[in-house]
Protein backbone atom coordinates (compact mmCIF):
# COMPACT_ATOMS: atom_id res chain seq x y z
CA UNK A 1 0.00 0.00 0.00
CA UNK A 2 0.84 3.36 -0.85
CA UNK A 3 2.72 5.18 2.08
CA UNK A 4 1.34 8.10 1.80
CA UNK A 5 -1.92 6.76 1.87
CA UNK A 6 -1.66 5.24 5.02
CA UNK A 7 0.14 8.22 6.05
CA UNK A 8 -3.06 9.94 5.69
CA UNK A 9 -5.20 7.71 7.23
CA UNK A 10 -3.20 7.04 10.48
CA UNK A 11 -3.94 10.90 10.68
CA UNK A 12 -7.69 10.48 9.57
CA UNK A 13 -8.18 8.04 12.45
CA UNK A 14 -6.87 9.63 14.88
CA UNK A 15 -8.75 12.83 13.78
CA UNK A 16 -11.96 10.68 14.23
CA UNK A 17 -10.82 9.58 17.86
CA UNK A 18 -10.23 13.16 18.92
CA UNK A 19 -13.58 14.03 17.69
CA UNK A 20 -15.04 11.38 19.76
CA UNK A 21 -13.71 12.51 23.02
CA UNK A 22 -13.88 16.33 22.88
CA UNK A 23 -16.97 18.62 22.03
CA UNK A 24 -17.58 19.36 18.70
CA UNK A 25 -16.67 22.64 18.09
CA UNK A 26 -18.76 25.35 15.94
CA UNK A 27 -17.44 26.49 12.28
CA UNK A 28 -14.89 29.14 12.17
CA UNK A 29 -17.00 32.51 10.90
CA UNK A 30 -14.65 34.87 8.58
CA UNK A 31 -14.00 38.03 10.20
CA UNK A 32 -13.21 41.44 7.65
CA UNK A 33 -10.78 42.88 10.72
CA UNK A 34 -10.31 46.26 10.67
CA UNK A 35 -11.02 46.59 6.40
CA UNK A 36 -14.04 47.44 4.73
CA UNK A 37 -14.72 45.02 2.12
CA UNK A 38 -18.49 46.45 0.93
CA UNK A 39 -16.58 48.27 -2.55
CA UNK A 40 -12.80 46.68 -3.91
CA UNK A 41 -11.33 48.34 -6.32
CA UNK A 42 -8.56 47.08 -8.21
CA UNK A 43 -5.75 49.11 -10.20
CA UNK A 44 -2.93 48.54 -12.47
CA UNK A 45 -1.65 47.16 -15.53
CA UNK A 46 -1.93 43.47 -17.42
CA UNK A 47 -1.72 41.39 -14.60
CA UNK A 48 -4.36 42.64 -12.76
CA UNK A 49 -7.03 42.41 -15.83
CA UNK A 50 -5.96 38.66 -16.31
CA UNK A 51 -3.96 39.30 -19.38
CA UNK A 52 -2.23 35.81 -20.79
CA UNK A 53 -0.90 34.20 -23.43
CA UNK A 54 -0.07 37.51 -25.28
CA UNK A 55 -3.91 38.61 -24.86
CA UNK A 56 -5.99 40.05 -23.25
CA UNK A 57 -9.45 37.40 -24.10
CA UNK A 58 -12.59 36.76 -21.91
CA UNK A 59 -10.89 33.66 -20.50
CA UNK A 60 -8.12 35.52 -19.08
CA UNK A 61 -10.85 38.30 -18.06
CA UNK A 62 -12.52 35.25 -15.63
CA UNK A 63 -9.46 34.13 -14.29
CA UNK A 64 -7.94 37.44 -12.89
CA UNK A 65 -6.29 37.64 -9.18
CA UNK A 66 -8.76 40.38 -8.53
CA UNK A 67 -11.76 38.28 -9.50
CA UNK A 68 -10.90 36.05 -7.53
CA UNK A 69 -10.29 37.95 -3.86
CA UNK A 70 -13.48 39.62 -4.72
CA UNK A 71 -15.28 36.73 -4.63
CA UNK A 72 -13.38 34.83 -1.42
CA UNK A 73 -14.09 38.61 -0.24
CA UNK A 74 -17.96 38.08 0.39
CA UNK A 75 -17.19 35.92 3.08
CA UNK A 76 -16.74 38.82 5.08
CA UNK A 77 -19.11 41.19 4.05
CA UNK A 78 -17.62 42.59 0.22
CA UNK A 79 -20.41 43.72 -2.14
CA UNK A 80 -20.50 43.01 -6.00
CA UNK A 81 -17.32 42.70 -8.19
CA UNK A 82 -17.39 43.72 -12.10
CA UNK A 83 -14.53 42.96 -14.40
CA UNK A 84 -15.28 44.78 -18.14
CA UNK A 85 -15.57 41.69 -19.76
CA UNK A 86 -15.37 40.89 -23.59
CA UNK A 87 -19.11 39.94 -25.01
CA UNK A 88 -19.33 36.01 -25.15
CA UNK A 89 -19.57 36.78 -29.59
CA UNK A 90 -15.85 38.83 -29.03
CA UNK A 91 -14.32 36.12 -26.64
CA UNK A 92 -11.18 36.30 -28.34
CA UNK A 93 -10.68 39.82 -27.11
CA UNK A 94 -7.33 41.34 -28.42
CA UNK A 95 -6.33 37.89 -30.14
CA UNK A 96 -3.94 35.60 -27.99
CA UNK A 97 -1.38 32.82 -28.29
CA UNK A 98 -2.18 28.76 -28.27
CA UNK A 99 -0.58 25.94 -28.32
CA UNK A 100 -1.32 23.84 -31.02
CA UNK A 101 1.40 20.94 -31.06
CA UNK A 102 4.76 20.08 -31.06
CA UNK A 103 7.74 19.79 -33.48
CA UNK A 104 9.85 16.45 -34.17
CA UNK A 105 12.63 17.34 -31.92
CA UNK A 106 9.67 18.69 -29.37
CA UNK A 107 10.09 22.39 -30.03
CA UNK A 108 6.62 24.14 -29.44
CA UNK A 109 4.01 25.29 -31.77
CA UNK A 110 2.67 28.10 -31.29
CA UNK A 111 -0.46 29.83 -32.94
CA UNK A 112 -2.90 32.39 -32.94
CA UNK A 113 -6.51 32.34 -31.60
CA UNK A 114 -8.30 35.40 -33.58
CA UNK A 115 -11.78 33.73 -34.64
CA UNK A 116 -14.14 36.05 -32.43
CA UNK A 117 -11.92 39.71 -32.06
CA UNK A 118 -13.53 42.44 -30.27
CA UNK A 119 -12.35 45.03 -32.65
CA UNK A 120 -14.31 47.99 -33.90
CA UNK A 121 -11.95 49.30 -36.34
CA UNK A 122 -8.53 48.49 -37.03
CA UNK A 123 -7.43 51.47 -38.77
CA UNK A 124 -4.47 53.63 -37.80
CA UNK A 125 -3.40 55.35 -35.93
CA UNK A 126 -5.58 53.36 -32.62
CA UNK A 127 -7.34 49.68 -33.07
CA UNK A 128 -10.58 50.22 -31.30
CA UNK A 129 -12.36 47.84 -29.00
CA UNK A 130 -15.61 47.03 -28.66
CA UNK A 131 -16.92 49.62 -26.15
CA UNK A 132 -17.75 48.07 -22.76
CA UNK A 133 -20.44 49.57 -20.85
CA UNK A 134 -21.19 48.89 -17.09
CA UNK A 135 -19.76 49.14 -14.18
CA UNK A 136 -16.03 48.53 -13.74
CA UNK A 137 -14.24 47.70 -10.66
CA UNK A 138 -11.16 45.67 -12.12
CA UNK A 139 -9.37 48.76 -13.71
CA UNK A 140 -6.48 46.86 -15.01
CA UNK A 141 -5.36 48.28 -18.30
CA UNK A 142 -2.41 46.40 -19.95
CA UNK A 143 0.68 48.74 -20.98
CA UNK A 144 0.17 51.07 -18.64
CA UNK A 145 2.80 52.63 -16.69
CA UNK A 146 2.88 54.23 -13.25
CA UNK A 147 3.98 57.43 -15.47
CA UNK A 148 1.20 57.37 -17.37
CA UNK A 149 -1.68 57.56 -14.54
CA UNK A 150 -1.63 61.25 -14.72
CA UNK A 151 -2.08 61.51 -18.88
CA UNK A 152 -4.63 63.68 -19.63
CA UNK A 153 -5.44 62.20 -23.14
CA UNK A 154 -4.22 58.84 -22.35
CA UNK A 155 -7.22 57.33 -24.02
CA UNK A 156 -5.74 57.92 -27.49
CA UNK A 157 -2.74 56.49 -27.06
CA UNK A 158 -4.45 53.07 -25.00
CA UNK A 159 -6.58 51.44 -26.66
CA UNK A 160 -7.62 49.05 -23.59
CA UNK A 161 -8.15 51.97 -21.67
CA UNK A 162 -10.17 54.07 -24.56
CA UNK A 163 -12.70 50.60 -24.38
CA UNK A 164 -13.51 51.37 -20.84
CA UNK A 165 -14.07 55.71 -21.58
CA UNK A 166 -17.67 57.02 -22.26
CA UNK A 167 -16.14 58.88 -24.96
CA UNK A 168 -15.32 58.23 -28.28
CA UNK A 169 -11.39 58.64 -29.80
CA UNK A 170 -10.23 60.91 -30.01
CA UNK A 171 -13.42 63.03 -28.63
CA UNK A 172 -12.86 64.94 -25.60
CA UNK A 173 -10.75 61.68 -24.18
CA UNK A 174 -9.28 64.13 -21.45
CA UNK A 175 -9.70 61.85 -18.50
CA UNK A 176 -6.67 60.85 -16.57
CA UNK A 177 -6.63 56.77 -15.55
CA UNK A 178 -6.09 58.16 -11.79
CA UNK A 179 -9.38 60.45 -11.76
CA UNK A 180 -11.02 57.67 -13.99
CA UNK A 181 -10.82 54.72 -11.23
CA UNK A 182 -11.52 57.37 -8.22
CA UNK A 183 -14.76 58.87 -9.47
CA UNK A 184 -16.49 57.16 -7.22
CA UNK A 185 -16.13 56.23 -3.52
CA UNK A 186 -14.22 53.28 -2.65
CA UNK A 187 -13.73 51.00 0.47
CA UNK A 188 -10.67 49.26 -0.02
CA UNK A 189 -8.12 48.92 -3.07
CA UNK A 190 -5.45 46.72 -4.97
CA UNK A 191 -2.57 48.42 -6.32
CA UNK A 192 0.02 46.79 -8.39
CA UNK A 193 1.78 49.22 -10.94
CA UNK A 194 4.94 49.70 -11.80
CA UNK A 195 5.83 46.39 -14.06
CA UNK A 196 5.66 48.34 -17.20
CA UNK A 197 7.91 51.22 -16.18
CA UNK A 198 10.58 48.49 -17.02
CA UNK A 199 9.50 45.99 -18.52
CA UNK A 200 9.17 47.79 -22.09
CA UNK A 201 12.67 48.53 -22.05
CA UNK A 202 13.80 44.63 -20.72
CA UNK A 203 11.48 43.20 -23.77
CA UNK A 204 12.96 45.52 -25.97
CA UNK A 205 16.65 44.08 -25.37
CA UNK A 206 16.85 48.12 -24.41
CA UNK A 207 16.39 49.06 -27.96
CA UNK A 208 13.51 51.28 -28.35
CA UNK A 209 14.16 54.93 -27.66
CA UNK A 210 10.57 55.47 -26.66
CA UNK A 211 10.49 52.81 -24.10
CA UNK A 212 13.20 53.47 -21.50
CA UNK A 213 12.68 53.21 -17.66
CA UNK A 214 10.92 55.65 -16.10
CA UNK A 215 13.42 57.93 -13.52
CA UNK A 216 13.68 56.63 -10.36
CA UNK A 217 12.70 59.83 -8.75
CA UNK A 218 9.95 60.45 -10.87
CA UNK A 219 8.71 56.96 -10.02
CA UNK A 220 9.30 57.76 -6.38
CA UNK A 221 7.32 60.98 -6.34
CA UNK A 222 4.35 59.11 -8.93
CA UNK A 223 4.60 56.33 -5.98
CA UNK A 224 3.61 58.79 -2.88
CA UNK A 225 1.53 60.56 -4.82
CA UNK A 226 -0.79 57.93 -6.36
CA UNK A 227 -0.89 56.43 -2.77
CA UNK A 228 -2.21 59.41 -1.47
CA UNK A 229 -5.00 59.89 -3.56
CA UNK A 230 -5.93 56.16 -3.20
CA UNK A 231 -5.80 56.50 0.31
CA UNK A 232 -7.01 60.37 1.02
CA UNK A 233 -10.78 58.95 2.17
CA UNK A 234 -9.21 56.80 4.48
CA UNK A 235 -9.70 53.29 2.34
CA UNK A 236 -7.28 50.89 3.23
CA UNK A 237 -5.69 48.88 0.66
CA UNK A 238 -2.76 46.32 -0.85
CA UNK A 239 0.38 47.19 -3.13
CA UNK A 240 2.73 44.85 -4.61
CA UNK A 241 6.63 44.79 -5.83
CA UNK A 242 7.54 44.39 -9.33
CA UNK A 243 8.18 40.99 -10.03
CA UNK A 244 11.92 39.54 -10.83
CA UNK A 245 11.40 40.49 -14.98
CA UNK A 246 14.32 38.61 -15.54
CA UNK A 247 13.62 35.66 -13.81
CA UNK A 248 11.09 34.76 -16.01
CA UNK A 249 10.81 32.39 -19.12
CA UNK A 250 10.87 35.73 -21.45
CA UNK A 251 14.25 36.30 -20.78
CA UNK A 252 15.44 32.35 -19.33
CA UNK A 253 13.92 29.96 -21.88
CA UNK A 254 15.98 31.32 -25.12
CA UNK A 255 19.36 30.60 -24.08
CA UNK A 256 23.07 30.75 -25.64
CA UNK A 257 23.04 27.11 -24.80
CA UNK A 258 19.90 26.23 -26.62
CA UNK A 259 21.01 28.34 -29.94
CA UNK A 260 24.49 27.09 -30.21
CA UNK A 261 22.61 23.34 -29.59
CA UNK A 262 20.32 24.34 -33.06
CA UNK A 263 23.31 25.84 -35.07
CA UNK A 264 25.52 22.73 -34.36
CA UNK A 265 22.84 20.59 -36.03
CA UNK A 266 23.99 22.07 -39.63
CA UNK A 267 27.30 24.02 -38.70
CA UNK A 268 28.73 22.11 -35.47
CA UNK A 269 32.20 24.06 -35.90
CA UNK A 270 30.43 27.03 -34.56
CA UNK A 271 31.78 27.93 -31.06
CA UNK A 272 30.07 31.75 -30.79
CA UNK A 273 27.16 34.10 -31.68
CA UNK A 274 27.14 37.82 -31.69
CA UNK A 275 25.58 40.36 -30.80
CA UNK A 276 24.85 43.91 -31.03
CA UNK A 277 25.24 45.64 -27.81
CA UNK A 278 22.96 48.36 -26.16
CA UNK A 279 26.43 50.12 -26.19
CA UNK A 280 26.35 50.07 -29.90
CA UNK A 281 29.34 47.56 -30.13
CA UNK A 282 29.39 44.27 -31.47
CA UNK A 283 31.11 41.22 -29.30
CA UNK A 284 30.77 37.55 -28.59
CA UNK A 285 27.49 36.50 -26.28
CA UNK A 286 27.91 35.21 -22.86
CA UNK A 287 25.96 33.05 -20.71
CA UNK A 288 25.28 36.76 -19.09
CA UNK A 289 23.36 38.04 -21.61
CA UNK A 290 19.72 37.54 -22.01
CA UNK A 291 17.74 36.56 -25.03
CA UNK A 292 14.16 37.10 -25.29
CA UNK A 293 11.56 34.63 -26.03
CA UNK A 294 10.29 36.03 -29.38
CA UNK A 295 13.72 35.32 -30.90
CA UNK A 296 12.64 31.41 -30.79
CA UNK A 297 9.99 31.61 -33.19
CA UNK A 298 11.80 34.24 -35.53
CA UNK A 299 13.74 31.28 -37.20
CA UNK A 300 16.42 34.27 -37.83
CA UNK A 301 20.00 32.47 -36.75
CA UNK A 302 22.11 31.19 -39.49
CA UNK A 303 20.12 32.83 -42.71
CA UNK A 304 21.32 35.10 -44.91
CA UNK A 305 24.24 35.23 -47.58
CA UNK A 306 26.40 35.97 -44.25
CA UNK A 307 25.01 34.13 -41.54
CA UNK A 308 22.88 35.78 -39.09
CA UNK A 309 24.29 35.81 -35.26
CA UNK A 310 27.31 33.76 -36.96
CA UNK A 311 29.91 36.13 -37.98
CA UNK A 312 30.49 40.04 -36.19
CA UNK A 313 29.73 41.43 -39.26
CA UNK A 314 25.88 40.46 -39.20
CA UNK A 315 25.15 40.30 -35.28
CA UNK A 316 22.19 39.20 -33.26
CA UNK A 317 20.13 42.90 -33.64
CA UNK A 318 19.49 44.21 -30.21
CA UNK A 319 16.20 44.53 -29.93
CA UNK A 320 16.61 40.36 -29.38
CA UNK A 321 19.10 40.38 -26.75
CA UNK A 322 19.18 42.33 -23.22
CA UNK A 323 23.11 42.43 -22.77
CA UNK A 324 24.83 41.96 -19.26
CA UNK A 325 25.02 45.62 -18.98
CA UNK A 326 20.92 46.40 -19.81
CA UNK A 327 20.36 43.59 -17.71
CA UNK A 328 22.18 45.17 -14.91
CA UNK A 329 20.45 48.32 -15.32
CA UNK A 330 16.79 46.20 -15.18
CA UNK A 331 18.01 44.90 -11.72
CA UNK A 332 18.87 48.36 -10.45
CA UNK A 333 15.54 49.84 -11.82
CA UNK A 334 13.45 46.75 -10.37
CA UNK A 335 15.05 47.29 -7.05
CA UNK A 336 14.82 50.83 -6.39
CA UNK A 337 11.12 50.54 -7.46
CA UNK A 338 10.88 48.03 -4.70
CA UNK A 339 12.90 50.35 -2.56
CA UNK A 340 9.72 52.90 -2.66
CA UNK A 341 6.73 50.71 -2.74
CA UNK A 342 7.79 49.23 0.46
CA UNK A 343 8.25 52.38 1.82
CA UNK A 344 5.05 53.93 0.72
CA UNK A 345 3.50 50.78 2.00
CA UNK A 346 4.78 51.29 5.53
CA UNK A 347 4.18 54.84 5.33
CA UNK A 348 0.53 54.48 4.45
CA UNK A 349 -0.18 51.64 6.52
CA UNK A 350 -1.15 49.29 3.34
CA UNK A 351 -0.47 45.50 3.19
CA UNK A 352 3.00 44.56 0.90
CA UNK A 353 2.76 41.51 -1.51
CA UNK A 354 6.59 40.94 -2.22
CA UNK A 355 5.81 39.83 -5.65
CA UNK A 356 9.55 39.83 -6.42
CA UNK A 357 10.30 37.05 -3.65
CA UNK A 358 6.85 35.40 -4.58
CA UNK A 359 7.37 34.94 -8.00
CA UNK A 360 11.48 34.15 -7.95
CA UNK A 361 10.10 31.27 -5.32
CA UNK A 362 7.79 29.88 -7.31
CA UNK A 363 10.08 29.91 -10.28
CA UNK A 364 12.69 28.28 -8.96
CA UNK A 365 10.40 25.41 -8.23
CA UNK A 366 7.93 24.02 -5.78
CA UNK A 367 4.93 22.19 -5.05
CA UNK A 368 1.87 24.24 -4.28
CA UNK A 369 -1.15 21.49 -3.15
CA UNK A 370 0.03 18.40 -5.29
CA UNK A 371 1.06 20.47 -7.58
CA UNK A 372 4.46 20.94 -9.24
CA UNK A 373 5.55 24.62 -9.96
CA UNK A 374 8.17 26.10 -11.66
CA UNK A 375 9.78 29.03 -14.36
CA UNK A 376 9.76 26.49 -17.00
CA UNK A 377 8.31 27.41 -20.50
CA UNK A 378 5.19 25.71 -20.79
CA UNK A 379 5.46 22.70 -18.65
CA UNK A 380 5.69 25.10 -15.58
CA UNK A 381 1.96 25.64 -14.86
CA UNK A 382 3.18 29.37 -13.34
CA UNK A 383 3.54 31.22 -16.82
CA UNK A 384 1.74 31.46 -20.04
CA UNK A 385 2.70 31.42 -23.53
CA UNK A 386 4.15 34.89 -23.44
CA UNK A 387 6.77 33.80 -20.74
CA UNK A 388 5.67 37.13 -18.80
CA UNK A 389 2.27 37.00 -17.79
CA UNK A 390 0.71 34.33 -15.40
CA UNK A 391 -1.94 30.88 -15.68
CA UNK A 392 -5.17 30.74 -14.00
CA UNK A 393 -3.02 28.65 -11.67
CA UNK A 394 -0.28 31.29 -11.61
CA UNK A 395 -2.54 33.98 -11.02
CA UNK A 396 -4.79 32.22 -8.25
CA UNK A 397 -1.43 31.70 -6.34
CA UNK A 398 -0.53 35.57 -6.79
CA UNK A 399 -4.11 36.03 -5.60
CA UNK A 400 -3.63 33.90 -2.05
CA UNK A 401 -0.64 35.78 -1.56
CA UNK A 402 -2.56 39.37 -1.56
CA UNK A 403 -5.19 37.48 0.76
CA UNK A 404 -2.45 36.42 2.84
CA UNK A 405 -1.20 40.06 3.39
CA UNK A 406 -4.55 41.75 3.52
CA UNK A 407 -5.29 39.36 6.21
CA UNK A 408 -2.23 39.71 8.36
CA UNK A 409 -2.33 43.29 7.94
CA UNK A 410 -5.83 44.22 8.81
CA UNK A 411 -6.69 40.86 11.14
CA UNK A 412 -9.25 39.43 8.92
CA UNK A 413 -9.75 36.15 7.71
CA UNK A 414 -10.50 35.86 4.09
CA UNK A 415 -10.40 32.35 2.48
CA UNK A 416 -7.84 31.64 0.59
CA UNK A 417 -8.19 29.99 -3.38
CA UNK A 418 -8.02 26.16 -4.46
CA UNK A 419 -5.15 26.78 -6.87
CA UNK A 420 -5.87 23.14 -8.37
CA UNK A 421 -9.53 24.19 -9.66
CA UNK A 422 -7.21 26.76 -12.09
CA UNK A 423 -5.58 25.42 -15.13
CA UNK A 424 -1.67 26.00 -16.29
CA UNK A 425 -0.45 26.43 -19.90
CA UNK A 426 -3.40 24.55 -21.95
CA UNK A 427 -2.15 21.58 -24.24
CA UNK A 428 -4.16 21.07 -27.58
């Protein structure tokens, strides 16, 4: 017999023989502490409107951490929850990433899901959604940054956040995301922003002018400030680090390893690629440079009359590698950010989710209630097909955290998620 099994059972029995000797006591009642639960708001960027898989679809939209502490929220007295969701005809929302098999030597394949797009138009210089129409207390809106919460016009240049707007673009779209989620009265709140005030430049391999970190002083003063006017009626809330960007399959899955493996397959003399440098040089890689995910799929090493990545005079581009020195300015960036938001947290009194530690735990690998969790592309149930965003599972494990610290820091006693009722990557 299994050992574990009668592991479990010794404990079942004597469970039962306790019972039979003391008084039965009464069911535990949730308590909501010293928070008011009656209206949650949530704000911040793709990972609090369930973004996945390179989308943001009405799957995704069901599955977001903020759905789900709302609802383990009316256990202790929080009212009704509404996530802007995609019409069941527009499902496919923005169009997202599947996996639809695998190749001979068990490379993924990975394709598009478009059928039912919630588009409507797709001319330049803005794709419009679908409007949505209703009330909204997820406010997530994916590429946002902490910089731009104080946009007056930021409508035209968002189209996720133009959906939500009453007005039309580019019509009188003059609302700032800050007044937008604050125009009316709120009990308690969800913060997590900051993500994208690196993350463009990481995914970039540091390459895009227009997409540089924001200034860590300007992100400091944004910080304090947002906080405040979350926190100026005296609602209590949660914040949240950024997460370890390059800890995660984006940045780990695409490795110097793994392309020299490929090239030796036609060209085994090969000992080096290069790249182009943020630095504008060109140089051998190292095992301390990063190379993002997307380069996978581009099928771009080797081609060419002069072989791409093979030879210094045609480099890896750098827009598909962050080199050790933009990497070392992400981890600078990342932890300063972190620097302030636990700051502001203790300076407001708010409840800190280390999502850094959570998710760098989590990636390294463990088992969360049976089940096995890692950084892994794919088979690691914590990420989806865009190695940056979460799972359901990944996100319903973000979400316990945030209940975790909401209950420790206000003494109530929220329920925490089944993480095993939530799928990981999904296999075709």
């Amino acid at each position: 017999m299994n050992s574990k099994y009668i592991f479990r059972s010794m404990i079942a029995v004597a469970i039962l023989g306790m019972a039979s000797c003391k008084p039965e006591l009464s069911d535990i009642t949730p308590v909501k502490g010293s928070a008011d639960f009656s209206r949650y708001i949530a704000i911040g960027n793709s990972l609090t409107s369930g973004y996945a898989d390179n989308g943001l679809y009405l799957e995704g939209q069901k599955n977001s951490f903020p759905g789900m502490i709302a609802t383990q929220m009316k256990t202790v007295g929080g009212g009704e929850f509404y996530t802007p969701y995609f019409k069941d005809s527009e499902a496919d929302g923005s169009g997202y990433k599947i996996l639809t098999g695998f190749t001979a030597t068990g490379l993924p394949i990975i394709g598009d899901q478009n059928a039912h797009l919630a588009y409507r138009s797709t001319s330049p210089p803005l794709k419009l959604f679908t409007k949505y129409v209703g009330e909204i207390n997820n406010f997530g809106v994916p590429g946002i940054k902490l910089a731009h919460v104080n946009i007056p016009q930021y409508g035209n240049l968002n189209n996720y956040f133009e959906r939500l707007l009453p007005t039309d673009f580019p019509n009188n779209n003059n609302t700032t995301y800050l007044n937008f989620v604050t125009a009316k009265p709120f009990t308690f709140f969800s913060m997590w922003l900051g993500n994208n005030d690196i993350l463009g430049y990481a995914s970039t391999g540091g390459a895009d002018p227009n997409d540089q970190p924001t200034p860590k002083a300007a992100f400091a003063s944004l910080y304090a400030s947002t906080a405040d006017v979350m926190t100026k009626n005296n609602a209590k809330g949660v914040v949240a680090t950024v997460p370890d960007i390059l800890a995660t399959p984006f940045f780990n899955t695409v490795t110097l390893a793994s392309l020299l493996a490929a090239v030796h397959v036609t060209a085994p003399t090969v000992t080096a690629l290069y790249i182009r440098t943020g630095a504008n040089t060109t140089r051998a890689a190292t095992a301390k440079d990063y190379f993002v995910l997307p380069l996978a799929s581009a099928n771009l090493i080797g081609t060419g009359a002069v072989p791409y990545g093979l030879a210094p005079s045609n480099p890896i581009t750098s827009q598909w590698v962050l080199d050790q020195d933009e990497a070392a300015v992400v981890s600078d960036y990342v932890s300063a950010y972190n620097v302030t938001i636990k700051s502001v947290a203790a300076s407001k009194g708010l409840a800190l989710v280390d999502a850094f530690a959570l998710l760098k735990e989590y990636g390294a690998g463990k088992v969360v209630n049976g089940v096995p969790v890692s950084g892994a592309y794919i088979t690691g149930n914590l990420f989806s097909l865009d190695g940056i965003h979460l799972t359901p599972m990944g996100y319903a494990m973000i979400g316990n955290e945030f209940i975790r610290s909401i209950n420790a820091k206000y003494g109530s006693s929220i329920p925490i998620v089944d993480v095993t009722r939530y799928r990981g990557v999904k296999f075709p």
